[in-house]
C-alpha atoms as a PDB file:
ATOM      1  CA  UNK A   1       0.000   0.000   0.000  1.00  0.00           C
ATOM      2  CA  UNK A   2       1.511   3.567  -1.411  1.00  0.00           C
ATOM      3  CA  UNK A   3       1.297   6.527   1.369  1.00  0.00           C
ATOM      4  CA  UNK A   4      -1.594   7.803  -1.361  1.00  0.00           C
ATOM      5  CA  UNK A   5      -3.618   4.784  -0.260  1.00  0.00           C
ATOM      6  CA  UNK A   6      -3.544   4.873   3.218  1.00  0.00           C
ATOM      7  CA  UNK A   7      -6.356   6.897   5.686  1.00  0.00           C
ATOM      8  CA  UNK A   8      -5.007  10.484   6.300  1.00  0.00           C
ATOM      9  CA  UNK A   9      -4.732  11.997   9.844  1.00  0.00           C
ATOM     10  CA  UNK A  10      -3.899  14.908  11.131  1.00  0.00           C
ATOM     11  CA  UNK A  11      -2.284  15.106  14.445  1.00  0.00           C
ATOM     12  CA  UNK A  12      -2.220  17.991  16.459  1.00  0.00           C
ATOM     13  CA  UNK A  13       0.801  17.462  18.418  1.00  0.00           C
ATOM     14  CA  UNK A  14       4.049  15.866  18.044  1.00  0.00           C
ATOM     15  CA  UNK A  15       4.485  12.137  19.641  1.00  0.00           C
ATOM     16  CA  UNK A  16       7.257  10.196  20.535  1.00  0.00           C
ATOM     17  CA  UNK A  17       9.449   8.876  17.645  1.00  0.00           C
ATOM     18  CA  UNK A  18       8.626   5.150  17.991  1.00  0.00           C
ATOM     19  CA  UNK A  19       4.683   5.874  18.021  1.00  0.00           C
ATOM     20  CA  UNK A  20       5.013   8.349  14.870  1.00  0.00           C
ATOM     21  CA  UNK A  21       7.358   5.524  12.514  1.00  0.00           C
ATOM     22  CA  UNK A  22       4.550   3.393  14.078  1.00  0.00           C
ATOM     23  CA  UNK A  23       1.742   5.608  12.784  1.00  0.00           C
ATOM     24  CA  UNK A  24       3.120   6.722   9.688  1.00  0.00           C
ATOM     25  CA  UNK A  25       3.484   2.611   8.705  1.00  0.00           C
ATOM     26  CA  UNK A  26      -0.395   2.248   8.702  1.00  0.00           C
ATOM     27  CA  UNK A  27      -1.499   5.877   7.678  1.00  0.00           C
ATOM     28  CA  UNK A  28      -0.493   9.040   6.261  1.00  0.00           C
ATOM     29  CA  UNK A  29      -0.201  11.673   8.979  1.00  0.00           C
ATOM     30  CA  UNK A  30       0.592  15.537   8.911  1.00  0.00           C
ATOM     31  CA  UNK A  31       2.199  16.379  11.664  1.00  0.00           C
ATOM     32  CA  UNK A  32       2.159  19.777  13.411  1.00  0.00           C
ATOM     33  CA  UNK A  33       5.781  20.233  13.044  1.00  0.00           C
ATOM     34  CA  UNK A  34       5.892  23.276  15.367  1.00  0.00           C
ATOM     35  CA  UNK A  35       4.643  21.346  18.535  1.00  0.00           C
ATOM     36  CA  UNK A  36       2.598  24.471  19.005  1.00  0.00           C
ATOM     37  CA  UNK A  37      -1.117  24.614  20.395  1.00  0.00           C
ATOM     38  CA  UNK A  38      -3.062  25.357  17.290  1.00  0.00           C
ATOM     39  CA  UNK A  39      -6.306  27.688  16.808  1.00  0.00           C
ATOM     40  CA  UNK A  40      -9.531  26.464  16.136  1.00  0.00           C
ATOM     41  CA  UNK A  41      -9.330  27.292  12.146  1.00  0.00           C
ATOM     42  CA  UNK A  42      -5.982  25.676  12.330  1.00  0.00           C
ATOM     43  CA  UNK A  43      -7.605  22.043  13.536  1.00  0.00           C
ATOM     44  CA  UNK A  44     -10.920  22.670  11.504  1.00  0.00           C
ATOM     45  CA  UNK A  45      -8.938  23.101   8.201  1.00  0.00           C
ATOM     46  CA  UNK A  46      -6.709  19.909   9.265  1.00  0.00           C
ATOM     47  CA  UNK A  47      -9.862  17.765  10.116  1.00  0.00           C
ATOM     48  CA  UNK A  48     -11.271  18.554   6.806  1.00  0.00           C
ATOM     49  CA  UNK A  49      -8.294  17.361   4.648  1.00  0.00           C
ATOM     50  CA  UNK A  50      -7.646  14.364   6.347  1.00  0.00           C
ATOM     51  CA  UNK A  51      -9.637  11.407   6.891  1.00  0.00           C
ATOM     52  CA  UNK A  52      -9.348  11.456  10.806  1.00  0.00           C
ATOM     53  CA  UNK A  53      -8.065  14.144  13.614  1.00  0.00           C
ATOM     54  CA  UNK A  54      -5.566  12.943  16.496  1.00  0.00           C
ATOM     55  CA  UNK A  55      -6.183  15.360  19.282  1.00  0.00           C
ATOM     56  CA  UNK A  56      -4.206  15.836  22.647  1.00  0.00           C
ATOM     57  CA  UNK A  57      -6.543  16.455  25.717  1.00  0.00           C
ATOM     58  CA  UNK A  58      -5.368  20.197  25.454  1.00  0.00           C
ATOM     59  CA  UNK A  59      -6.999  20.428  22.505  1.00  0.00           C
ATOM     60  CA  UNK A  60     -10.563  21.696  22.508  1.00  0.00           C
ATOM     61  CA  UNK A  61     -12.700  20.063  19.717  1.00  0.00           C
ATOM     62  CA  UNK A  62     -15.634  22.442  19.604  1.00  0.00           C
ATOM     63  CA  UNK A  63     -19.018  22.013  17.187  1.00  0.00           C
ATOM     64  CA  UNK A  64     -17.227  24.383  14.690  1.00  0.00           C
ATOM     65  CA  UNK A  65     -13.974  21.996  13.983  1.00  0.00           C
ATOM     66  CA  UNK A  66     -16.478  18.923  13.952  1.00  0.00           C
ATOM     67  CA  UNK A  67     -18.583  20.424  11.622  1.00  0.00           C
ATOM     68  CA  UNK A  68     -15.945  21.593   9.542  1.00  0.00           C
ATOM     69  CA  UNK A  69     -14.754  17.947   9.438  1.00  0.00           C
ATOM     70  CA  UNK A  70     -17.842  16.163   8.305  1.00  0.00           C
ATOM     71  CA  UNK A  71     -18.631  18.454   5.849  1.00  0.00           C
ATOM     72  CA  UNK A  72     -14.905  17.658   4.002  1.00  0.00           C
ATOM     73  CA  UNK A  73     -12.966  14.463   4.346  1.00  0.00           C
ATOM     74  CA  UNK A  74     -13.166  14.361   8.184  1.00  0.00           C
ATOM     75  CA  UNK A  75     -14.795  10.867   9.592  1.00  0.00           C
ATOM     76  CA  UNK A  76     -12.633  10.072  13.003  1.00  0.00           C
ATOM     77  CA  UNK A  77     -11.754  12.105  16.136  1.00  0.00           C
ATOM     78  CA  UNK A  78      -9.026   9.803  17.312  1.00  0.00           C
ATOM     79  CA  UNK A  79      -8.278  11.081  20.607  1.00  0.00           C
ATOM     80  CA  UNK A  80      -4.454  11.209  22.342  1.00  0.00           C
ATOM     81  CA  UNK A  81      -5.642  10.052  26.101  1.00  0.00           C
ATOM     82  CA  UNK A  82      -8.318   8.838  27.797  1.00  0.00           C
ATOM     83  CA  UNK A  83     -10.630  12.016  28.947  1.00  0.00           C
ATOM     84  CA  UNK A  84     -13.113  13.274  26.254  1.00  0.00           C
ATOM     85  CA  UNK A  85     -14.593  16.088  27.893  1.00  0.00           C
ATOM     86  CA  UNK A  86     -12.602  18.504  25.734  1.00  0.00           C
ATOM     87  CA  UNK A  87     -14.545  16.486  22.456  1.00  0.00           C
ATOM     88  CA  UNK A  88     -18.139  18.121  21.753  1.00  0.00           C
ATOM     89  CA  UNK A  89     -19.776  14.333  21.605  1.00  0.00           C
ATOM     90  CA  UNK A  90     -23.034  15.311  21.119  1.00  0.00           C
ATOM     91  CA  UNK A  91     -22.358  17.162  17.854  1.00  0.00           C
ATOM     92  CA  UNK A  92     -19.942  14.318  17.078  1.00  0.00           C
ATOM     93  CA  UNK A  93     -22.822  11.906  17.055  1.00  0.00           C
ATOM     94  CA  UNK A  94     -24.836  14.518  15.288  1.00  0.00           C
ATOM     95  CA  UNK A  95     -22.545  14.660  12.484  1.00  0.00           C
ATOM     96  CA  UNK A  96     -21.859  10.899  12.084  1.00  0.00           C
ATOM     97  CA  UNK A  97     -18.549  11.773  13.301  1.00  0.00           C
ATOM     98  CA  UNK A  98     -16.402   8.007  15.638  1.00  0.00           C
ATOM     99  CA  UNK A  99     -14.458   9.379  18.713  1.00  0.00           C
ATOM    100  CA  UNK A 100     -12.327   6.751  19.719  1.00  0.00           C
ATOM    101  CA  UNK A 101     -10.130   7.532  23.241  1.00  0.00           C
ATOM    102  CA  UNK A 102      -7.046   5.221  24.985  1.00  0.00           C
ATOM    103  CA  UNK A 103      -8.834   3.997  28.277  1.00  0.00           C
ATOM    104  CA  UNK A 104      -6.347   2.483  30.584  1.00  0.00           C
ATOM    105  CA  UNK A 105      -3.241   4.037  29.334  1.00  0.00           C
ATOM    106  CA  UNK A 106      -2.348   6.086  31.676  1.00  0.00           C
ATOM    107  CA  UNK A 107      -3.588   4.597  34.920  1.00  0.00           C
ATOM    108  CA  UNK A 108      -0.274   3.783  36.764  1.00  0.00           C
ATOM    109  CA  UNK A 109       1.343   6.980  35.305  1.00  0.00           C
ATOM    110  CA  UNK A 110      -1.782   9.061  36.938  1.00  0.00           C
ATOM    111  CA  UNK A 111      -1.274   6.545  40.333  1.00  0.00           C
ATOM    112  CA  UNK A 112       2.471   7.472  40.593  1.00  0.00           C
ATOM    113  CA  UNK A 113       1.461  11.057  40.116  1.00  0.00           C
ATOM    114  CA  UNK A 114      -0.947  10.893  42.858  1.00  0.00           C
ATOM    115  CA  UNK A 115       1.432   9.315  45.725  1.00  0.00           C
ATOM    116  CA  UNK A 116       4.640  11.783  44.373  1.00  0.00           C
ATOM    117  CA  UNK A 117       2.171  14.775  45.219  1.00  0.00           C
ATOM    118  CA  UNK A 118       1.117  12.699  48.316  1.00  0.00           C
ATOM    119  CA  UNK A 119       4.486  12.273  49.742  1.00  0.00           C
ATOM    120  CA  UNK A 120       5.751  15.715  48.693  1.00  0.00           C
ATOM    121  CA  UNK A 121       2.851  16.980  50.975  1.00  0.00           C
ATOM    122  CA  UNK A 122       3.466  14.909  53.873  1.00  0.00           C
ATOM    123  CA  UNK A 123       7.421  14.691  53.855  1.00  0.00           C
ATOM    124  CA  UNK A 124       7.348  18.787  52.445  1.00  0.00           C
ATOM    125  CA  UNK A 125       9.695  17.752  49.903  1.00  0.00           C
ATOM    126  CA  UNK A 126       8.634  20.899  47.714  1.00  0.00           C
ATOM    127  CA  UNK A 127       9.615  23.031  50.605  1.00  0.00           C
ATOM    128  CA  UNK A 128      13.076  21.322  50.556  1.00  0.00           C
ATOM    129  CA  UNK A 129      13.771  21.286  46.910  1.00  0.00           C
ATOM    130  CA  UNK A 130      12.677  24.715  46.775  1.00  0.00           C
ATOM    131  CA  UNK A 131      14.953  25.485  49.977  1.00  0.00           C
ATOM    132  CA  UNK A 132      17.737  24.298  48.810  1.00  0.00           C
ATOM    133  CA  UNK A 133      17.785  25.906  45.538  1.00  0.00           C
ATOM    134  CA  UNK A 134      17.865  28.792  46.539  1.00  0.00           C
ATOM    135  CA  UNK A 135      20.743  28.466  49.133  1.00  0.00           C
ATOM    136  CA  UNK A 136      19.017  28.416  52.054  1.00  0.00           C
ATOM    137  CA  UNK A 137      20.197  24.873  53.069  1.00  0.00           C
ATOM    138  CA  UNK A 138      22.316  25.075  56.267  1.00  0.00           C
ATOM    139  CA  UNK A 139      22.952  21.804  57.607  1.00  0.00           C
ATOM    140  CA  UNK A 140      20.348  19.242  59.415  1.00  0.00           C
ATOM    141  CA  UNK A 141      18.818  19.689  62.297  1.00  0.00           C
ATOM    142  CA  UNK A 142      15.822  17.435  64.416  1.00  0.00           C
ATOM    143  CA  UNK A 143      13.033  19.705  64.046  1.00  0.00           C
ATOM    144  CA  UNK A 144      14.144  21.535  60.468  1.00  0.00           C
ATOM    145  CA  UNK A 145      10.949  20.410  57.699  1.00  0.00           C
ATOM    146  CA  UNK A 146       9.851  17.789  60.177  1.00  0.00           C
ATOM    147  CA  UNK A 147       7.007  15.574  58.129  1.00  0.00           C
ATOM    148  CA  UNK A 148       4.364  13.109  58.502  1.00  0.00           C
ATOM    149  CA  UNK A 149       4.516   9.331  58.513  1.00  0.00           C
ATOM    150  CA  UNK A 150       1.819   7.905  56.192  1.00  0.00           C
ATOM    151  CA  UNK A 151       1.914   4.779  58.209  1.00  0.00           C
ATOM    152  CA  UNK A 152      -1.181   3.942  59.657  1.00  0.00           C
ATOM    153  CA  UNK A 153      -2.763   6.970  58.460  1.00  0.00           C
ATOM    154  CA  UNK A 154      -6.393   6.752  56.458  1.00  0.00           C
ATOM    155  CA  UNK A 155      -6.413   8.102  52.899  1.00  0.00           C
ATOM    156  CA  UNK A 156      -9.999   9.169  50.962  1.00  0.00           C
ATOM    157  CA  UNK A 157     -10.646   8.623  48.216  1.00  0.00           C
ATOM    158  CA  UNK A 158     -13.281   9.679  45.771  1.00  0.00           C
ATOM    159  CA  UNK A 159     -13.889   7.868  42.694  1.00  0.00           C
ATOM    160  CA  UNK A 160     -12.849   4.249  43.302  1.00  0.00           C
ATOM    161  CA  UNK A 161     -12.411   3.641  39.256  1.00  0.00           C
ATOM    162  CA  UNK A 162      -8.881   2.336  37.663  1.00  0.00           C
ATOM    163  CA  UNK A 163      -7.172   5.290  38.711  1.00  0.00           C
ATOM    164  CA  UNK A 164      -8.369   5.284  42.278  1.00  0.00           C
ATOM    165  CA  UNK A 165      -7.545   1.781  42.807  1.00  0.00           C
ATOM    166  CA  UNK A 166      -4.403   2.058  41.696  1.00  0.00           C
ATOM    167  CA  UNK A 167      -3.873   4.604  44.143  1.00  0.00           C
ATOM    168  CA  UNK A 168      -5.564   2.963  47.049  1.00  0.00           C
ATOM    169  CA  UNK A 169      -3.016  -0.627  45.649  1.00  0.00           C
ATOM    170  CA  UNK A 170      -0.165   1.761  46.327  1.00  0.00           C
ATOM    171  CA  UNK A 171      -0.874   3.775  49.215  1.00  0.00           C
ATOM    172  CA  UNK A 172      -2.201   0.259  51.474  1.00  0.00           C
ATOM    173  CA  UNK A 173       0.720  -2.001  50.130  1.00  0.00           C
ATOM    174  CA  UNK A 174       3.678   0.216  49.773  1.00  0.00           C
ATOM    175  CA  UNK A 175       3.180   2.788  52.459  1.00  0.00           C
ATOM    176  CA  UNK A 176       0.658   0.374  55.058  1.00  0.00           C
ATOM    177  CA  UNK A 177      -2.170   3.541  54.828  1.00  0.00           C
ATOM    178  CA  UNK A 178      -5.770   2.693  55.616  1.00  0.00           C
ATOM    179  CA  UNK A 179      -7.879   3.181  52.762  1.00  0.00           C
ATOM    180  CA  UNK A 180     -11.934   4.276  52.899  1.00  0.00           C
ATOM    181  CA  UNK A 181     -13.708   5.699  49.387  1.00  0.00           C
ATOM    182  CA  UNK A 182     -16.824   6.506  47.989  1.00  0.00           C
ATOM    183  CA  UNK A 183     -17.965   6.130  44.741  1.00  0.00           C
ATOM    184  CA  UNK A 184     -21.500   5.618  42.887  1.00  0.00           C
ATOM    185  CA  UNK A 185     -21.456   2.309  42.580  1.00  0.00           C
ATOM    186  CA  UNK A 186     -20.617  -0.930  44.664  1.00  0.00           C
ATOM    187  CA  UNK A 187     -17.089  -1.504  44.315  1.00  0.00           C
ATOM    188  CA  UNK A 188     -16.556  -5.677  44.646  1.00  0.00           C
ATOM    189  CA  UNK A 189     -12.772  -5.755  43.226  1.00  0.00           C
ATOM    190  CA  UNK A 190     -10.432  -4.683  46.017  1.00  0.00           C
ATOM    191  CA  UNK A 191      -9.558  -8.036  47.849  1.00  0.00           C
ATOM    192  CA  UNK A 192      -5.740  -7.596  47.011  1.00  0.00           C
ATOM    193  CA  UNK A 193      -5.688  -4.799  49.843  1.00  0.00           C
ATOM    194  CA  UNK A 194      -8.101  -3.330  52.738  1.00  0.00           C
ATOM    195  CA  UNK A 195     -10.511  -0.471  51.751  1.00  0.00           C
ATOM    196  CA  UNK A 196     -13.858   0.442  53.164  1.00  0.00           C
ATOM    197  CA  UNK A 197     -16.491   1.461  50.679  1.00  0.00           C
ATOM    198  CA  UNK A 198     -18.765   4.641  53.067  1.00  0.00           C
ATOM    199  CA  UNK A 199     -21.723   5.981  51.978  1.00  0.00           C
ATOM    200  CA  UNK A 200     -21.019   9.047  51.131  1.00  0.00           C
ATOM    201  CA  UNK A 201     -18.396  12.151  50.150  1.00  0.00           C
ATOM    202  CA  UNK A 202     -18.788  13.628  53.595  1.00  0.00           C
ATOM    203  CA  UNK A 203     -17.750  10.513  55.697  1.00  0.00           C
ATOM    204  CA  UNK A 204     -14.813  10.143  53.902  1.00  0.00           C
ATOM    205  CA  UNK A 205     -13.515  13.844  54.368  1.00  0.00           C
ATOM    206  CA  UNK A 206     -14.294  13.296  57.883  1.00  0.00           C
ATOM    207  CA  UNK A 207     -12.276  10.143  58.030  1.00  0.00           C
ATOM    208  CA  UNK A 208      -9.285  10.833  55.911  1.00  0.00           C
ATOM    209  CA  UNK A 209      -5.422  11.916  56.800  1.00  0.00           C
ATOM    210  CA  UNK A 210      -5.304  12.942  52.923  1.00  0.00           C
ATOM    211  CA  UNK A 211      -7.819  13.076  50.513  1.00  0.00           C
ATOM    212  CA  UNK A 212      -7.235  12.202  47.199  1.00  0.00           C
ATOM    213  CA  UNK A 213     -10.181  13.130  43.903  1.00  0.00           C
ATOM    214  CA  UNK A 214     -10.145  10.728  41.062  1.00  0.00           C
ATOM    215  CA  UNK A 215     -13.840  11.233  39.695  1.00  0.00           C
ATOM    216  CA  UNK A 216     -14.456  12.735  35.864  1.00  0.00           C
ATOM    217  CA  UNK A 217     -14.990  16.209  35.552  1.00  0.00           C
ATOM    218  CA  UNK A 218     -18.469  16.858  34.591  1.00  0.00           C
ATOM    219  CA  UNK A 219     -21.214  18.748  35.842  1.00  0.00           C
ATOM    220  CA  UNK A 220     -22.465  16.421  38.868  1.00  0.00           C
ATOM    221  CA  UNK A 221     -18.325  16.827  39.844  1.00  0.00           C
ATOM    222  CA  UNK A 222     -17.884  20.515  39.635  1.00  0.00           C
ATOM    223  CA  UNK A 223     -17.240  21.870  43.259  1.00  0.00           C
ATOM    224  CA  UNK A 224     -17.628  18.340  44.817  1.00  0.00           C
ATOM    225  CA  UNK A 225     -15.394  19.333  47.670  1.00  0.00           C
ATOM    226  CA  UNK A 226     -16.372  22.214  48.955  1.00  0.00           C
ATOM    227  CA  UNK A 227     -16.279  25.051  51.684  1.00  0.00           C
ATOM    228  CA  UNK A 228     -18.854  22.806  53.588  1.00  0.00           C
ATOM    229  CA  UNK A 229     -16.667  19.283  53.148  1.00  0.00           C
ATOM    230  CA  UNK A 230     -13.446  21.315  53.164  1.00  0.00           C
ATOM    231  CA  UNK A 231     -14.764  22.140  56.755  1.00  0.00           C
ATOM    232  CA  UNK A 232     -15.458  18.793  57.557  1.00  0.00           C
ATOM    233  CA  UNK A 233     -11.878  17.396  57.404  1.00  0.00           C
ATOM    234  CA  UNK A 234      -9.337  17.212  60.145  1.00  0.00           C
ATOM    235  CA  UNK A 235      -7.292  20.532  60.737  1.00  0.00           C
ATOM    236  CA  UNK A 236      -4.096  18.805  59.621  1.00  0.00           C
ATOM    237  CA  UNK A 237      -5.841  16.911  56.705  1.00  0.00           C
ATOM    238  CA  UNK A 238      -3.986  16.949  53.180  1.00  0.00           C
END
């Protein structure tokens, strides 16, 4: 197959190396050299050229670039991560226009994320790094950026889907932290380590040492903790 017979795409971003040779072996991309964020026109034109657009979560694909799409060569939003609430799906569907995402990709990266920021709060490494950069490191001493042991203590979590597992896996197994969540639905599939499933957002502020959010961001999620929960947790809560 000649590159003139394969699917176009158009991807918004540069990707690694391997996964471009990779993609340019079963397609023929255009890709956006710069590595710039482009506007609106910029993706709409794109979309309408090729056969399919590659997106970045960054990248907000509005009614106008789907439209735009469908009414040239444009038939696939193929989507560079796993959230789509940046994708207009509604007028996707409307216009007969796939979006097709990566689920599960970046679950352990997200996990790691979560306990680095966890144990930067509770061992103030920022405060260190940050310290010692700018040369105000003089020597050790027993109380100087004393933290907190996350042995023992509870973290809460909300949204108990792959990401929140994986966090809960890490934080019960590799640091021996006690693990309550809430989520929507009845979570069965957490035998490898101990977690308690409460009833609701507000018992798990109240119960957690650190609180960790790994729900979608969508309406019913918008301002899920706050001033009222915020007041509910303990007064040395993370």
């Amino acid at each position: 197959m000649t590159q003139s017979d394969k699917p176009s795409i158009f991807v918004t971003r540069r990707w690694p190396a391997d996964a471009e040779a990779a993609l340019s072996h079963y397609f023929a991309p255009t890709f956006n050299m710069a590595d710039t964020p482009l506007t609106a026109a910029e993706m709409a034109a794109g979309f309408a050229s090729h056969d399919a657009i590659a997106p970045t979560v960054s990248d907000r694909i509005g009614a106008d670039i789907i439209t735009a799409g469908a009414a040239g060569k444009g038939r696939l939003i193929a989507n560079f991560g796993v959230g789509t609430n940046h994708i207009d799906l509604g007028a996707a569907a409307a216009a007969g226009i796939a979006v097709s995402n990566t689920p599960g990709v970046l679950t352990d990266a997200t996990a790691d994320l979560a306990m680095t920021l966890i144990l930067m709060l509770s061992r103030r490494a920022g405060e260190g790094e940050r310290e010692l950069r700018a040369g105000d490191w003089h020597g050790w001493r027993p109380t100087h950026l004393m933290g907190r042991s996350l042995q023992g203590k509870t973290l809460g979590i909300v949204g108990m889907g792959r990401i929140g597992k994986a966090v809960a896996q890490r934080a019960a197994l590799g640091f021996g932290m006690e693990i309550v969540f809430y989520n929507r639905s009845r979570v069965d599939d957490i035998s490898a380590y101990p977690a308690r499933q409460l009833d609701d957002v507000e018992s798990v502020c109240q119960m957690a040492d650190c609180l960790s959010l790994h729900c979608a961001a969508s309406a019913d999620t918008f301002h899920i903790l706050n001033a009222d929960r915020l007041a509910m947790m303990k007064p040395d809560a993370y």
